[in-house]
Protein backbone atom coordinates (compact mmCIF):
# COMPACT_ATOMS: atom_id res chain seq x y z
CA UNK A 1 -3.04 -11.48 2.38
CA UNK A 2 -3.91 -11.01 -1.13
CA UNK A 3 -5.44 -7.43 -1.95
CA UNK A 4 -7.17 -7.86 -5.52
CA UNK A 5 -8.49 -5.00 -7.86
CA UNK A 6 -11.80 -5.64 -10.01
CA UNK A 7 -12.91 -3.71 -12.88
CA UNK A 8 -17.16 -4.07 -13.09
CA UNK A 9 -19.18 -2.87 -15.65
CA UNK A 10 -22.69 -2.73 -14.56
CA UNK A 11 -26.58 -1.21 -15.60
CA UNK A 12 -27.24 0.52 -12.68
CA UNK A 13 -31.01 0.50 -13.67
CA UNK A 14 -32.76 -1.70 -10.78
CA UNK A 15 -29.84 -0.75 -8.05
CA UNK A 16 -29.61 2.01 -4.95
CA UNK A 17 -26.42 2.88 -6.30
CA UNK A 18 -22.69 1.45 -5.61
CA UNK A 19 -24.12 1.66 -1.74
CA UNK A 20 -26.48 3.14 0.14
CA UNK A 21 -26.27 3.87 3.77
CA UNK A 22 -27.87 5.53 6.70
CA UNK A 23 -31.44 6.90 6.59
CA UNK A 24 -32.49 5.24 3.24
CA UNK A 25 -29.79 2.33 3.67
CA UNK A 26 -30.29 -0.28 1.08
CA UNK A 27 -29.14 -4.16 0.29
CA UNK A 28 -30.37 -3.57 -3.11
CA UNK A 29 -26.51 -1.57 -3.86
CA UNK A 30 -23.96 -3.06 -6.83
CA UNK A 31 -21.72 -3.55 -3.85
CA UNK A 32 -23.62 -5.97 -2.05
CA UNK A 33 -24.34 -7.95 -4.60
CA UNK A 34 -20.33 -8.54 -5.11
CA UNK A 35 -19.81 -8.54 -1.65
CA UNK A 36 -22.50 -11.46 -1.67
CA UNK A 37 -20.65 -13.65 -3.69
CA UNK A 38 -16.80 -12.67 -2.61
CA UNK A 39 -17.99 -14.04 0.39
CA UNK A 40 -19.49 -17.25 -0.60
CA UNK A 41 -16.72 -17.21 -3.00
CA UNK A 42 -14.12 -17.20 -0.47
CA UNK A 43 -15.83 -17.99 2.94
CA UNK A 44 -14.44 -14.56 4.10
CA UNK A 45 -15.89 -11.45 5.38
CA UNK A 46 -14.49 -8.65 3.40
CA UNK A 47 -14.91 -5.54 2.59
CA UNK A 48 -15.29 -3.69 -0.51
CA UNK A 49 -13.57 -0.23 -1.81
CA UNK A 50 -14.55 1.26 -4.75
CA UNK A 51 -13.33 4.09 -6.96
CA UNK A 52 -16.28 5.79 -7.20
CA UNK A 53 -19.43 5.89 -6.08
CA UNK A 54 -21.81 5.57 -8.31
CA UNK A 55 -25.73 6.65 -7.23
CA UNK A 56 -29.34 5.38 -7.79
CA UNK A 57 -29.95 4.12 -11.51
CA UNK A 58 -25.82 5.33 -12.90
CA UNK A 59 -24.43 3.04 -15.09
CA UNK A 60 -20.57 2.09 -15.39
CA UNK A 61 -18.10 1.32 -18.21
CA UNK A 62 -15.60 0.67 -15.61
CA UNK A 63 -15.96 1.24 -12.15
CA UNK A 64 -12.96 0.00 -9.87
CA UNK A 65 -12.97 -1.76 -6.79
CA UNK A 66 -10.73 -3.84 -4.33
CA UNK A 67 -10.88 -6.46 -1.80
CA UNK A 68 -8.33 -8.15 0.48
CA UNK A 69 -8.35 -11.88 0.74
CA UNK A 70 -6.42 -15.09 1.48
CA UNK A 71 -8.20 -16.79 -1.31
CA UNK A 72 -5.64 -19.17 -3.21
CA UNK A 73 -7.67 -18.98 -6.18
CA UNK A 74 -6.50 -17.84 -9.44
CA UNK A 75 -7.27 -14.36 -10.72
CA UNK A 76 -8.93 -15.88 -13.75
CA UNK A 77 -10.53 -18.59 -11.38
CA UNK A 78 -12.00 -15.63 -9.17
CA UNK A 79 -12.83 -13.85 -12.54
CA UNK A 80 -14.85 -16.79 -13.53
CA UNK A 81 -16.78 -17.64 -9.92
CA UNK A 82 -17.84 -14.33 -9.78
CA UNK A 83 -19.61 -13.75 -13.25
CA UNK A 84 -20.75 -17.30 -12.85
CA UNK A 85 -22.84 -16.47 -9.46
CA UNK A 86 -23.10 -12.14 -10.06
CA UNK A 87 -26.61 -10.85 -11.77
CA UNK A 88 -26.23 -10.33 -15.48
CA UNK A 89 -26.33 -6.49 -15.46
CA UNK A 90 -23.07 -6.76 -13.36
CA UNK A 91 -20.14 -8.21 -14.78
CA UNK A 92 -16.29 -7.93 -13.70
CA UNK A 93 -13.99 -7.50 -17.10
CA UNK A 94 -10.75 -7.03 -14.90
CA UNK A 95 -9.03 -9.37 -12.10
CA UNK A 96 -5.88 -8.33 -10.71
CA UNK A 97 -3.54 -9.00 -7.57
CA UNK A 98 -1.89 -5.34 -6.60
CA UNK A 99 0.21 -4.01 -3.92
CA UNK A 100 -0.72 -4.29 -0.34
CA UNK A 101 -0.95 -0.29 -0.18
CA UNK A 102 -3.68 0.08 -3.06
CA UNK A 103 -7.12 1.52 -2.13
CA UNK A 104 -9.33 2.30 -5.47
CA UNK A 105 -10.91 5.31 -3.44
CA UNK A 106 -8.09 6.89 -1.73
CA UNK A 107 -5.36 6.27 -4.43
CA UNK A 108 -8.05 7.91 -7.17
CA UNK A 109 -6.51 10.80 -9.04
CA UNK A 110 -9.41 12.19 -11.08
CA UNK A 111 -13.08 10.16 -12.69
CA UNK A 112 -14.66 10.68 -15.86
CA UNK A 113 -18.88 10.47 -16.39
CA UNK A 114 -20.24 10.76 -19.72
CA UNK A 115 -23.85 11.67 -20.42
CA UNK A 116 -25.40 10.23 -23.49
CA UNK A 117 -28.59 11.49 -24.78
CA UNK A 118 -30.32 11.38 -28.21
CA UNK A 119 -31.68 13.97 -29.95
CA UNK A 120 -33.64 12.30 -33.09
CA UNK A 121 -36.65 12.92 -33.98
CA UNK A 122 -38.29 9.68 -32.45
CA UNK A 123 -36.66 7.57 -29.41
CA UNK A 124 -34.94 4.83 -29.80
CA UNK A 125 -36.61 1.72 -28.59
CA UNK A 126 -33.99 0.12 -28.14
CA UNK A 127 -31.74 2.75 -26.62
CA UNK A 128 -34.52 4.54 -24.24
CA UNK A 129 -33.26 2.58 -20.75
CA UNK A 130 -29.51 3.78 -21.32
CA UNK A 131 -29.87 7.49 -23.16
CA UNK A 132 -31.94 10.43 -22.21
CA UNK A 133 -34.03 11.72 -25.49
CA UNK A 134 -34.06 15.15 -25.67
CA UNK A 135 -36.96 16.19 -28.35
CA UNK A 136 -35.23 19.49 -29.07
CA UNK A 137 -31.32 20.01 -29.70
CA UNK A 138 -29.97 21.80 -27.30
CA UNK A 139 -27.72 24.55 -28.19
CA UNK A 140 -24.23 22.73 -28.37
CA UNK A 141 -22.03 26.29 -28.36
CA UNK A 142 -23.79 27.83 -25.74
CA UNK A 143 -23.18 24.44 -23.53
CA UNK A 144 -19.54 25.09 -24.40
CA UNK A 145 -19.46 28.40 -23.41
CA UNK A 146 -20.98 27.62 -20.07
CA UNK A 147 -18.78 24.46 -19.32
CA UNK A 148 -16.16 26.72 -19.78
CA UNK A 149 -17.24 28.65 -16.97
CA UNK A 150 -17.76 25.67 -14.47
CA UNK A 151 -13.95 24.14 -15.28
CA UNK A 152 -11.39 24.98 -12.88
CA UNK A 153 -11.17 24.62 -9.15
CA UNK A 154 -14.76 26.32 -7.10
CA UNK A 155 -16.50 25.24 -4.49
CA UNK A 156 -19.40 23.19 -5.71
CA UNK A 157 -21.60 22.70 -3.00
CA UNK A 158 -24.12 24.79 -4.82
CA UNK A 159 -24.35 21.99 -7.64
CA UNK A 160 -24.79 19.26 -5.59
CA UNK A 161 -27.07 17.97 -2.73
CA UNK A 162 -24.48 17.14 0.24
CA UNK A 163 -24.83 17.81 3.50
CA UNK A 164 -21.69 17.29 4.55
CA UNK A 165 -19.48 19.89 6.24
CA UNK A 166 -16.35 19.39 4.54
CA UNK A 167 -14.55 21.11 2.37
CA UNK A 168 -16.87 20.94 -0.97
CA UNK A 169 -14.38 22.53 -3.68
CA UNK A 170 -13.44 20.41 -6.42
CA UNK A 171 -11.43 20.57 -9.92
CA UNK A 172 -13.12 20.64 -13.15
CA UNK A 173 -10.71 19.73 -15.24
CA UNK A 174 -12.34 19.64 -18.59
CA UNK A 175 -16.27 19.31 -20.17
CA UNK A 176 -16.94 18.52 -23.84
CA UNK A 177 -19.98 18.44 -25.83
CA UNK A 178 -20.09 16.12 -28.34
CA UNK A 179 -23.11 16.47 -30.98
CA UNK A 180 -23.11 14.20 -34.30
CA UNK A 181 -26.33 14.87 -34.97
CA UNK A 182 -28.00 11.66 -33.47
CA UNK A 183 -26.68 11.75 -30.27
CA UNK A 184 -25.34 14.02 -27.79
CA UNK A 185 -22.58 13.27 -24.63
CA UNK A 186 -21.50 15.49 -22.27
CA UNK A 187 -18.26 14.08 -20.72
CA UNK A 188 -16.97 15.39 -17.37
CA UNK A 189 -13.45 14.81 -16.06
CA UNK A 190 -12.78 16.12 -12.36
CA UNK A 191 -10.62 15.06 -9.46
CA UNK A 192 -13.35 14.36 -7.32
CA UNK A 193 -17.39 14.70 -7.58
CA UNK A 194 -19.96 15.75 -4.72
CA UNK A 195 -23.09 13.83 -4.21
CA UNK A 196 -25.33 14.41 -7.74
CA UNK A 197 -23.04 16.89 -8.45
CA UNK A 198 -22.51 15.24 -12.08
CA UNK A 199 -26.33 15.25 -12.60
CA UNK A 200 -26.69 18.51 -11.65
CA UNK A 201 -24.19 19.84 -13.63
CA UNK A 202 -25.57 18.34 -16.66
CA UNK A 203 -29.03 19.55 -15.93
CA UNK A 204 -27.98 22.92 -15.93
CA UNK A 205 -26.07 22.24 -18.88
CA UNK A 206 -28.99 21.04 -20.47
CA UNK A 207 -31.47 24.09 -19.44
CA UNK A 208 -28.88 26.74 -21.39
CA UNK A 209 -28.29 24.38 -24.19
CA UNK A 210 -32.32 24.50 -24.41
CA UNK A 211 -32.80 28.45 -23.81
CA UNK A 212 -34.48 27.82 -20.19
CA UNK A 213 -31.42 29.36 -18.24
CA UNK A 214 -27.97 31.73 -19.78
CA UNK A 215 -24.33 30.85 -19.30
CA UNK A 216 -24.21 33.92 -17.12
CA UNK A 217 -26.67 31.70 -14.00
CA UNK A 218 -22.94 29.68 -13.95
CA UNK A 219 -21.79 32.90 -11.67
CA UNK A 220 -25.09 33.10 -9.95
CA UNK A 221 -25.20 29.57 -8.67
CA UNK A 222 -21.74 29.81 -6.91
CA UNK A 223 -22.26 33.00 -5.69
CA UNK A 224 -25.21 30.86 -4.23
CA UNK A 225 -27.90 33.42 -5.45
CA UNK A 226 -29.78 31.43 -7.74
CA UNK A 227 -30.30 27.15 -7.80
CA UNK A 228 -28.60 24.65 -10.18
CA UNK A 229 -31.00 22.92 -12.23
CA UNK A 230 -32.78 19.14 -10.94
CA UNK A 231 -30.33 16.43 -11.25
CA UNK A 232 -30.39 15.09 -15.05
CA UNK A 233 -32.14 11.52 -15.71
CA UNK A 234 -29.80 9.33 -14.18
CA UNK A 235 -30.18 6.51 -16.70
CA UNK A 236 -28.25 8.12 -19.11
CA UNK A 237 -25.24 8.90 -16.79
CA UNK A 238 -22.21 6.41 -17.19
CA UNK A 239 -19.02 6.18 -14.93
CA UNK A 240 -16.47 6.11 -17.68
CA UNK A 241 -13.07 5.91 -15.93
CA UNK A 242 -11.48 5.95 -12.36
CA UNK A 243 -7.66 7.11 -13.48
CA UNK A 244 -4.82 6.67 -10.40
C-alpha cells in the first residue's frame, strides 16, 4: 500500500475549517471535499491526515496531508484527477509517494501562521477577503516587546478556547512584526498551536499595538487573571508551513 503526501493550498473563506466534528460537525470541511474525490478517484475509503488543522474561514499556503492507497496511478496522474474534480479555492501543488511510517500530524515538528493586515488609508478592494484593514497603525515596537514576552515554552490554555484536559503548554519559538508601511504580518512559528490560539494571540497583539491593552496583560493572562483578547478576523490568518 502506497501512503502519498499532498501539499493544498486553499481559501478557507466558505469552509468549517480543515474538519469539523462533534457538536457543530460539518461536511462543509477542506478535508471532505478531498476526501470526496480521493475516493471517487480511487474507489477506496481512506482516510485523511493533515498537518495542521486549520479552523473556520483560515487560509493555507501549504497545508500538508496524507493518504494511504493502492491506487496504481501516477503521482502526477493523481495530481491532475484531483485539481480536475477539487473546487477552485482548493488546489494540491505537491504529490508525493513517502515512507510507510509518515503521518503529516504526528511526524510535525513545529507550523508557521502569518497574519496579514493592511493599514492604508482606504481598503483594498481587491485585497479585503484575504487581509484584515486596520484603520489605525498599530504600534509595531510595542507588538515586539510583547511577542517577546509570549515566546518560549507556557502553558497557553489562557489564549485559546480548548476544552480539552491535556496538557496545554506549547513552544513559541519566535513572533515577528513586519510593517512596510502598507501592510502589516504578524508571523508565528511554534511546535504546536491550541484551538484559536493563533487568533487569539494576534488579537491581543493587535489591542497593545493599538493602545487598548499594555505588554504587561502578557503576565496577567497566564497567570489567568485577566482574558486574552477575541480571536483576530480569521480571513486574514494563513497556514504558512508544516516543517517535519
Amino acid at each position: 500500500m502506497r501512503n502519498i503526501k499532498l501539499t493544498i493550498e486553499y481559501d478557507g473563506s466558505r469552509y468549517q475549517g480543515w474538519t469539523r466534528l462533534g457538536k457543530n460537525e460539518s461536511t462543509n470541511t477542506i478535508s471532505n471535499k478531498i476526501i470526496e474525490v480521493i475516493q471517487k478517484m480511487t474507489g477506496e475509503t481512506v482516510e485523511l491526515f493533515c498537518g495542521c488543522r486549520t479552523e473556520t474561514g483560515v487560509h493555507a499556503y501549504a497545508q500538508i496531508a496524507n493518504f494511504k492507497t493502492n491506487t496504481e496511478m501516477k503521482d502526477y496522474e493523481i495530481q491532475h484527477y484531483l485539481n480536475r474534480y477539487l473546487p477552485m479555492d482548493i488546489a494540491v501543488i505537491q504529490v508525493e509517494d513517502v515512507p510507510e511510517r509518515f503521518h503529516s500530524q504526528l511526524n510535525a515538528r513545529s507550523k508557521i501562521y502569518v497574519y496579514r493586515m493592511t493599514i492604508n488609508d482606504v481598503p483594498s478592494v481587491f485585497d479585503r477577503k484575504y487581509t484584515f484593514h486596520c484603520f489605525r497603525s498599530p504600534d509595531k515596537k510595542a507588538m515586539q516587546q510583547a511577542a517577546l514576552l509570549l515566546t518560549g515554552r507556557h502553558d497557553f490554555k489562557s489564549f485559546s478556547t480548548v476544552k480539552q484536559t491535556k496538557s496545554t503548554e506549547r513552544e513559541i519559538y519566535k513572533i515577528e512584526v513586519y510593517d512596510d508601511g502598507e501592510e502589516m504580518q504578524i508571523t508565528i512559528h511554534a511546535d504546536d498551536f491550541l484551538h484559536n490560539m493563533a487568533r487569539m494571540i494576534i488579537g491581543t497583539l493587535l489591542e497593545i499595538g493599538l493602545g487598548t491593552r499594555k505588554k504587561e496583560d502578557i503576565e496577567e493572562i497566564f497567570a489567568g487573571r485577566q482574558s486574552a483578547s477575541l480571536p483576530c478576523d480569521a480571513k486574514g490568518l494563513y497556514l504558512q508551513e508544516v516543517r517535519y
